[in-house]
Each structure stands twice: as structure tokens, then as C-alpha cells.
C-alpha atoms as a PDB file:
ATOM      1  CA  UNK A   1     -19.301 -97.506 111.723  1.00  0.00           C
ATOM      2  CA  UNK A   2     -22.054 -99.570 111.073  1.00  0.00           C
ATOM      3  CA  UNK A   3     -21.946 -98.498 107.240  1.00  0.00           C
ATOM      4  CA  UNK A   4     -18.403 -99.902 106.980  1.00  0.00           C
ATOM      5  CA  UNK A   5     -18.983-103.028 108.592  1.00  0.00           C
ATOM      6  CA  UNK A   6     -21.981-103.805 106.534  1.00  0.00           C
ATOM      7  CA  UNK A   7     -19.692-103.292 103.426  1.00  0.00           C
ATOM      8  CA  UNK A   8     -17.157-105.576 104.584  1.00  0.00           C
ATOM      9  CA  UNK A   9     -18.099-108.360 106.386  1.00  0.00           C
ATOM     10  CA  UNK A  10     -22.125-108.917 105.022  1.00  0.00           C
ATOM     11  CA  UNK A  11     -20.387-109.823 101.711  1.00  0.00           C
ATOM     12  CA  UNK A  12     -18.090-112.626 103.706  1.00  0.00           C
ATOM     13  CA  UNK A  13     -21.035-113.857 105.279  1.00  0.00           C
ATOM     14  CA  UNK A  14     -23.302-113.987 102.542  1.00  0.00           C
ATOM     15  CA  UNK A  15     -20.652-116.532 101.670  1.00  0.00           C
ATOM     16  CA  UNK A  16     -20.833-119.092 104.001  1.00  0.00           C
ATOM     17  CA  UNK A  17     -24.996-119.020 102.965  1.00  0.00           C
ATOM     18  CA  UNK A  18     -24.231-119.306  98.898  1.00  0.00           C
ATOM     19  CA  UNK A  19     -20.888-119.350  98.319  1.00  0.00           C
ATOM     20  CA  UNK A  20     -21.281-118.822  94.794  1.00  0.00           C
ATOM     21  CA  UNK A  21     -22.844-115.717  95.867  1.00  0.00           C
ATOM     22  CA  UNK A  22     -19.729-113.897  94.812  1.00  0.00           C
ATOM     23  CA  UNK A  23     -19.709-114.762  91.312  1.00  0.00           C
ATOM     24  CA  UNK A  24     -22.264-112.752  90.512  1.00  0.00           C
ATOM     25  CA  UNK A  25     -21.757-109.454  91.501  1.00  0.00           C
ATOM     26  CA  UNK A  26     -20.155-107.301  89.107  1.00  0.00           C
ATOM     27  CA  UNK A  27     -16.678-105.757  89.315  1.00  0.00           C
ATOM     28  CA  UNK A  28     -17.196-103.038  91.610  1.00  0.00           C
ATOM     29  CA  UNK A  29     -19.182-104.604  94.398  1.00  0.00           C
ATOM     30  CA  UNK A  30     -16.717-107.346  94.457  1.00  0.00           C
ATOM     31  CA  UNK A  31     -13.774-105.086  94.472  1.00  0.00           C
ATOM     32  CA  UNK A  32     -14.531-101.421  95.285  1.00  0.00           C
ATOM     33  CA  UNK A  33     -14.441-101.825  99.085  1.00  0.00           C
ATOM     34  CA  UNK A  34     -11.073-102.871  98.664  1.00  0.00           C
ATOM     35  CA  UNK A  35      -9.880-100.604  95.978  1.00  0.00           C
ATOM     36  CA  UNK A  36     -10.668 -97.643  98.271  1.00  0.00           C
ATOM     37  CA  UNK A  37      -8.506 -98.873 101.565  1.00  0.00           C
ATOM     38  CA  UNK A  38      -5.560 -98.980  98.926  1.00  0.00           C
ATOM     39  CA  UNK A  39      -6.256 -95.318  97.768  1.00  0.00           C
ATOM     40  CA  UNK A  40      -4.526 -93.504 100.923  1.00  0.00           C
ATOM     41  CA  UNK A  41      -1.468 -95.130 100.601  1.00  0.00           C
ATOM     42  CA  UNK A  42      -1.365 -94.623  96.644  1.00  0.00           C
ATOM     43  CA  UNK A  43      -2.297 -91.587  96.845  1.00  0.00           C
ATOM     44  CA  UNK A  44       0.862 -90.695  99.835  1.00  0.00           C
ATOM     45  CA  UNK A  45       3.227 -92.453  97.167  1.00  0.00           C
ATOM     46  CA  UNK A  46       1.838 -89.643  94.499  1.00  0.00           C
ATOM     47  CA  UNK A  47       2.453 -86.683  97.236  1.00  0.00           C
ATOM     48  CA  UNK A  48       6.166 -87.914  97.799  1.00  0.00           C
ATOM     49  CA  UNK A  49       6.813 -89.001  94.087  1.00  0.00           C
ATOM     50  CA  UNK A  50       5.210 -85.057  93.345  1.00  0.00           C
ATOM     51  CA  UNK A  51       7.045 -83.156  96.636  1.00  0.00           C
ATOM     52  CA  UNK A  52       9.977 -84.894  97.834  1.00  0.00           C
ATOM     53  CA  UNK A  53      13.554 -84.377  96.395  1.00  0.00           C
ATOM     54  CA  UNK A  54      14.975 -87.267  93.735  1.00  0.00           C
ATOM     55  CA  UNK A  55      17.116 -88.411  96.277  1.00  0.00           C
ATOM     56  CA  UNK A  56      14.552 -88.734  99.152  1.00  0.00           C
ATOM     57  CA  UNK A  57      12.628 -91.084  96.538  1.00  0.00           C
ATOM     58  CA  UNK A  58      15.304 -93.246  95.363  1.00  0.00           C
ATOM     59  CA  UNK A  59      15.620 -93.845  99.486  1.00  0.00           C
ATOM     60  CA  UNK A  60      12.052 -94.684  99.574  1.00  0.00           C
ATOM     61  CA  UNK A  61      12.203 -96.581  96.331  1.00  0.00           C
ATOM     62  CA  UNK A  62      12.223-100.192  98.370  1.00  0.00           C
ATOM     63  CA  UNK A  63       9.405 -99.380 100.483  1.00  0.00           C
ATOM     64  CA  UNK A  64       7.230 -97.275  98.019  1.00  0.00           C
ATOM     65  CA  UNK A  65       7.712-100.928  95.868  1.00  0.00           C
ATOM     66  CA  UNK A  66       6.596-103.066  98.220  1.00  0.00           C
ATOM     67  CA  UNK A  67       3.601-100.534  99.602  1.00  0.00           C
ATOM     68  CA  UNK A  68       2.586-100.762  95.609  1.00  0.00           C
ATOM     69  CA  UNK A  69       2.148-104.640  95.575  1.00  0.00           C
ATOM     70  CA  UNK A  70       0.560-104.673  98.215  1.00  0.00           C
ATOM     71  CA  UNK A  71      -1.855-102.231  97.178  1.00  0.00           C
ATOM     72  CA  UNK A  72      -2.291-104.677  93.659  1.00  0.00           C
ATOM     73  CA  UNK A  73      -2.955-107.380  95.875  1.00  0.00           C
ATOM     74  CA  UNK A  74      -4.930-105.890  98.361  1.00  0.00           C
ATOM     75  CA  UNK A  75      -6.977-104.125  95.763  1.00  0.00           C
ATOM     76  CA  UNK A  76      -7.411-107.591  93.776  1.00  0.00           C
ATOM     77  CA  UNK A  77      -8.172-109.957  96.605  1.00  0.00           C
ATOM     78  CA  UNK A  78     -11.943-110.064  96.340  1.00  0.00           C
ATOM     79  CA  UNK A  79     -11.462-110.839  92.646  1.00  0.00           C
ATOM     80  CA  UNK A  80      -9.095-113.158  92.883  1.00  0.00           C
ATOM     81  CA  UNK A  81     -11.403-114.846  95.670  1.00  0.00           C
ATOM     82  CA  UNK A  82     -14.395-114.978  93.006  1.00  0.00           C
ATOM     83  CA  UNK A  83     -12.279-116.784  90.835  1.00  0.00           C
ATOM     84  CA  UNK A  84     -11.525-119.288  93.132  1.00  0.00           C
ATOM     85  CA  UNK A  85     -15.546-120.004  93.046  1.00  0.00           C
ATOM     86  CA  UNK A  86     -15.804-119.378  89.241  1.00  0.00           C
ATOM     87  CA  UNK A  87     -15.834-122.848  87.518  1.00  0.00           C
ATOM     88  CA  UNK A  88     -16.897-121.848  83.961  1.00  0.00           C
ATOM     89  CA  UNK A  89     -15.470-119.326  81.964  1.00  0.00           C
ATOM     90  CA  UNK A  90     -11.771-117.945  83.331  1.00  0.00           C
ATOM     91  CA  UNK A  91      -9.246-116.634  81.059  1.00  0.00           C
ATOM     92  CA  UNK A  92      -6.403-119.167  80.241  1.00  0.00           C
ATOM     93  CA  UNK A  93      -4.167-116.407  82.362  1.00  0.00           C
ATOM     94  CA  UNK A  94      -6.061-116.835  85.685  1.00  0.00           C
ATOM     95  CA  UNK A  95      -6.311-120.560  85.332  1.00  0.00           C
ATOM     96  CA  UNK A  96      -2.790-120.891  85.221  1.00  0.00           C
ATOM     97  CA  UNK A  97      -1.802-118.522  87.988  1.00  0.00           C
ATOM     98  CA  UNK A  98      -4.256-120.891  90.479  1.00  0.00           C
ATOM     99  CA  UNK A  99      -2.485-124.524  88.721  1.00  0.00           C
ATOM    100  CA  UNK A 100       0.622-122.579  89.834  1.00  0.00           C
ATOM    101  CA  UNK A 101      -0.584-121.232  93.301  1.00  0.00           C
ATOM    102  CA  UNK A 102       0.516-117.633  92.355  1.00  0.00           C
ATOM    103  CA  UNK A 103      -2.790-117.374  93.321  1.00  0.00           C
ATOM    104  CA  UNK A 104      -5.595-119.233  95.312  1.00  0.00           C
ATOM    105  CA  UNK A 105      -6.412-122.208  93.729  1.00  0.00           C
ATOM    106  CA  UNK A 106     -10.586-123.261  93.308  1.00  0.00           C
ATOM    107  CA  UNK A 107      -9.292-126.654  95.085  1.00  0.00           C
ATOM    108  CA  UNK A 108      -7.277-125.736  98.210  1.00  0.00           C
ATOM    109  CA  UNK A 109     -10.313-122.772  99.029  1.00  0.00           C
ATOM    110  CA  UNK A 110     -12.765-125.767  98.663  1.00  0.00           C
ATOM    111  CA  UNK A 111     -11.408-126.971 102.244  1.00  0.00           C
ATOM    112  CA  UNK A 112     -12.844-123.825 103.912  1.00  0.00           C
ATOM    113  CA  UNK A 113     -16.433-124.029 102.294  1.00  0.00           C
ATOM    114  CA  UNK A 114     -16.721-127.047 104.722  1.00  0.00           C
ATOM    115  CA  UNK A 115     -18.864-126.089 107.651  1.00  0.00           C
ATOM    116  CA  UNK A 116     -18.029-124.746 109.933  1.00  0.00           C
ATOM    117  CA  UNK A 117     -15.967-122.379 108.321  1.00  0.00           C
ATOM    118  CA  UNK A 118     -13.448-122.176 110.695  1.00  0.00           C
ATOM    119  CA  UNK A 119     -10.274-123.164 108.821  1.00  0.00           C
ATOM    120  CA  UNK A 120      -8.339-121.848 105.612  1.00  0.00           C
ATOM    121  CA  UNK A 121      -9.647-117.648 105.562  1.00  0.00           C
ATOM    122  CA  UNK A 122      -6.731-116.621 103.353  1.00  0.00           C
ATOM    123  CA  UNK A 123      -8.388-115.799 100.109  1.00  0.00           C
ATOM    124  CA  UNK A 124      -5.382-114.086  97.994  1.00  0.00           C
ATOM    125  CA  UNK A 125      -3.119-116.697  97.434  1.00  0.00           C
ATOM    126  CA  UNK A 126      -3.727-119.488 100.009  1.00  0.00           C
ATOM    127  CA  UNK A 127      -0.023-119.415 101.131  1.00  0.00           C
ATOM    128  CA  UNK A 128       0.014-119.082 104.778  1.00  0.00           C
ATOM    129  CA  UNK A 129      -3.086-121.376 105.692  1.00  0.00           C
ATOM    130  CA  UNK A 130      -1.103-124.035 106.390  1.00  0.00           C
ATOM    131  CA  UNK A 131       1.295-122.242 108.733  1.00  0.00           C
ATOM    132  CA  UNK A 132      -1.643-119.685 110.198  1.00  0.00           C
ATOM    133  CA  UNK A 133      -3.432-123.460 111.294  1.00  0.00           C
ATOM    134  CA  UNK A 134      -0.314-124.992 112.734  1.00  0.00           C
ATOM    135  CA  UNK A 135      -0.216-121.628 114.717  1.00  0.00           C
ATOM    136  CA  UNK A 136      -3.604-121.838 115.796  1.00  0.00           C
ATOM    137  CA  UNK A 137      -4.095-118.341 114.905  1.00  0.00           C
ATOM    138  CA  UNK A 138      -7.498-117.733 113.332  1.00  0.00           C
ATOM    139  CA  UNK A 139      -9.051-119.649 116.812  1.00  0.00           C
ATOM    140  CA  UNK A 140      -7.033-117.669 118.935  1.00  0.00           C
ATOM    141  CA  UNK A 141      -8.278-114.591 117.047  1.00  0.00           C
ATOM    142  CA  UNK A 142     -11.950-115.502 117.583  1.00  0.00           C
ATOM    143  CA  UNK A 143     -11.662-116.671 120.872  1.00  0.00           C
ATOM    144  CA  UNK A 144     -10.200-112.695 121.832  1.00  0.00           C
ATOM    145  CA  UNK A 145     -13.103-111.245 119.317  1.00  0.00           C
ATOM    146  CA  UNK A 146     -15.617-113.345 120.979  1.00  0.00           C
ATOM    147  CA  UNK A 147     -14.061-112.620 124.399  1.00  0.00           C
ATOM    148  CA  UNK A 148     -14.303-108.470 123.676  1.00  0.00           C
ATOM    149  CA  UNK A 149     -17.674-108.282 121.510  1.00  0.00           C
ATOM    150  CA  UNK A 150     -19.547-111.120 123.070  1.00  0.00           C
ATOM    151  CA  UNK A 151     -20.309-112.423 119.350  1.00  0.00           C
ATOM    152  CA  UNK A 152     -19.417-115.681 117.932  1.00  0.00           C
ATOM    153  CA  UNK A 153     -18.068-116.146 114.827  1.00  0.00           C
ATOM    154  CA  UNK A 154     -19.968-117.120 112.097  1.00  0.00           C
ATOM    155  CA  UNK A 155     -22.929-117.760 114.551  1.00  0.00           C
ATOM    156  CA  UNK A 156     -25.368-115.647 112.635  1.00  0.00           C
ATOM    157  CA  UNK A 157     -23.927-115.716 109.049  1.00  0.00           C
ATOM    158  CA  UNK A 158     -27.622-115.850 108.027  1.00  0.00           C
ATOM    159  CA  UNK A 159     -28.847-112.692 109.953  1.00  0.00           C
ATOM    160  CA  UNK A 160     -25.908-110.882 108.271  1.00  0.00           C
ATOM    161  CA  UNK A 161     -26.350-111.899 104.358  1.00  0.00           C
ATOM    162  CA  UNK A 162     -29.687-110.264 104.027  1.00  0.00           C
ATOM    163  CA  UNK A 163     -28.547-107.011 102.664  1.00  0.00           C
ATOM    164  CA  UNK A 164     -29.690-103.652 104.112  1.00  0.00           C
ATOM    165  CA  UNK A 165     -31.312-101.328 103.398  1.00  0.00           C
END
């Protein structure tokens, strides 16, 4: 257990230290954790696409759709987060889907890398930050983490971006 939460979360808050921490590590440490919670679910679509009768697919067609994009986005978050740090050097393509908030935008991320970190986490697109706030959701989160685990947020960011050995 402690393996996987090293490989998620040290990464995130690593962050907070250097945020531009993330723009240099290479493809696979910035994606490969994700790319592997996606593989599951690909790999059911596969099975059913392989076993299941044409008929039982087209009825799954809407869902197996939507459990792909996901997947694309999921898998592509962490890149899609560097970029939002990366200044210098992004394709034409990437620049235009942040100007267009397809996806997240270097600007509206900038408003989380304010300490304390507390506000704006959504690091695909950016899209439900404003309603997540108004909700008071990400505080209500870490008041129940902090209430169960006894750890506060982001209180020892530094502790955790010294990677392990």
C-alpha cells in the first residue's frame, strides 16, 4: 500500500515544493501511473468486444464510449497537467486546446500554485473548479481525511517530495 501511495501522491507533492518539477520528467513517470488504472477497464471492453454476442455490444456501445474517454482522459491527465506548467516549447495543437479550455489552461492552474494550495485541484480541464469551490467540496473532503487519518493536508508536502528509495 505504501508502494502505491508513494507513486501517486509524492509526485503531487513534489509539486507544491517546485512546481515545475513536473516538466521534467519524461513521458512515463508523468503518465504511467495513470495509464495503468485505465488498463482494467480497457482491457474488460476487449473481453466483451472479443466474447459477447454483436447485439450485446451494440447495447453496450453508449457505455463502452463513454468508459473509453474517460480512459483518454484519465490516462492523459498528468500530461495535460505538465503542460499547464510548460511555458516554452508546446505544439501549436496543445496551445490552442488550453486558449480554448478544452483543456486546462497555464493561467486558470496558476490560481492553485498560490499557497496554500487549497483551491483549484482539477488538473484535466479546469471545468468544475469553479462549481467544486462554490460547493465547498475539496475542504469538506480534507476536513473528513484529516478527521479519519489524523494528517493534514499538504502539512508535510516537503517530507513527501524527497523520493524513496
Amino acid at each position: 500500500m505504501y508502494f502505491l501511495f508513494q507513486n501517486f501522491i509524492r509526485p503531487f507533492r513534489e509539486h507544491h515544493i517546485d512546481p515545475t518539477s513536473i516538466t521534467r520528467h519524461d513521458f512515463i513517470e508523468t503518465n504511467g501511473d495513470n495509464f495503468m488504472v485505465t488498463i482494467p477497464f480497457l482491457g474488460r471492453m476487449v473481453w466483451d468486444f472479443i466474447t459477447l454476442s454483436k447485439d450485446d455490444v451494440q447495447n453496450k456501445f453508449t457505455w463502452n464510449c463513454y468508459v473509453f474517454l474517460l480512459a483518454i482522459f484519465v490516462a492523459m491527465t498528468n500530461q495535460i497537467h505538465k503542460w499547464s506548467h510548460t511555458y516554452f516549447g508546446l505544439p501549436s495543437w496543445v496551445i490552442f486546446l488550453q486558449e480554448y479550455r478544452v483543456i486546462l489552461p497555464r493561467r486558470h492552474h496558476r490560481i492553485h500554485h498560490v499557497a496554500p494550495h487549497e483551491t483549484y485541484f482539477c488538473i484535466t480541464t479546469g471545468w468544475l473548479n469553479w462549481p467544486l469551490e462554490k460547493l465547498r467540496f475539496w475542504s469538506a473532503l480534507e476536513i473528513i481525511i484529516e478527521t479519519f487519518t489524523g494528517h493534514k493536508p499538504r502539512a508535510d508536502d516537503l517530507k513527501w517530495a524527497q523520493k524513496g528509495t
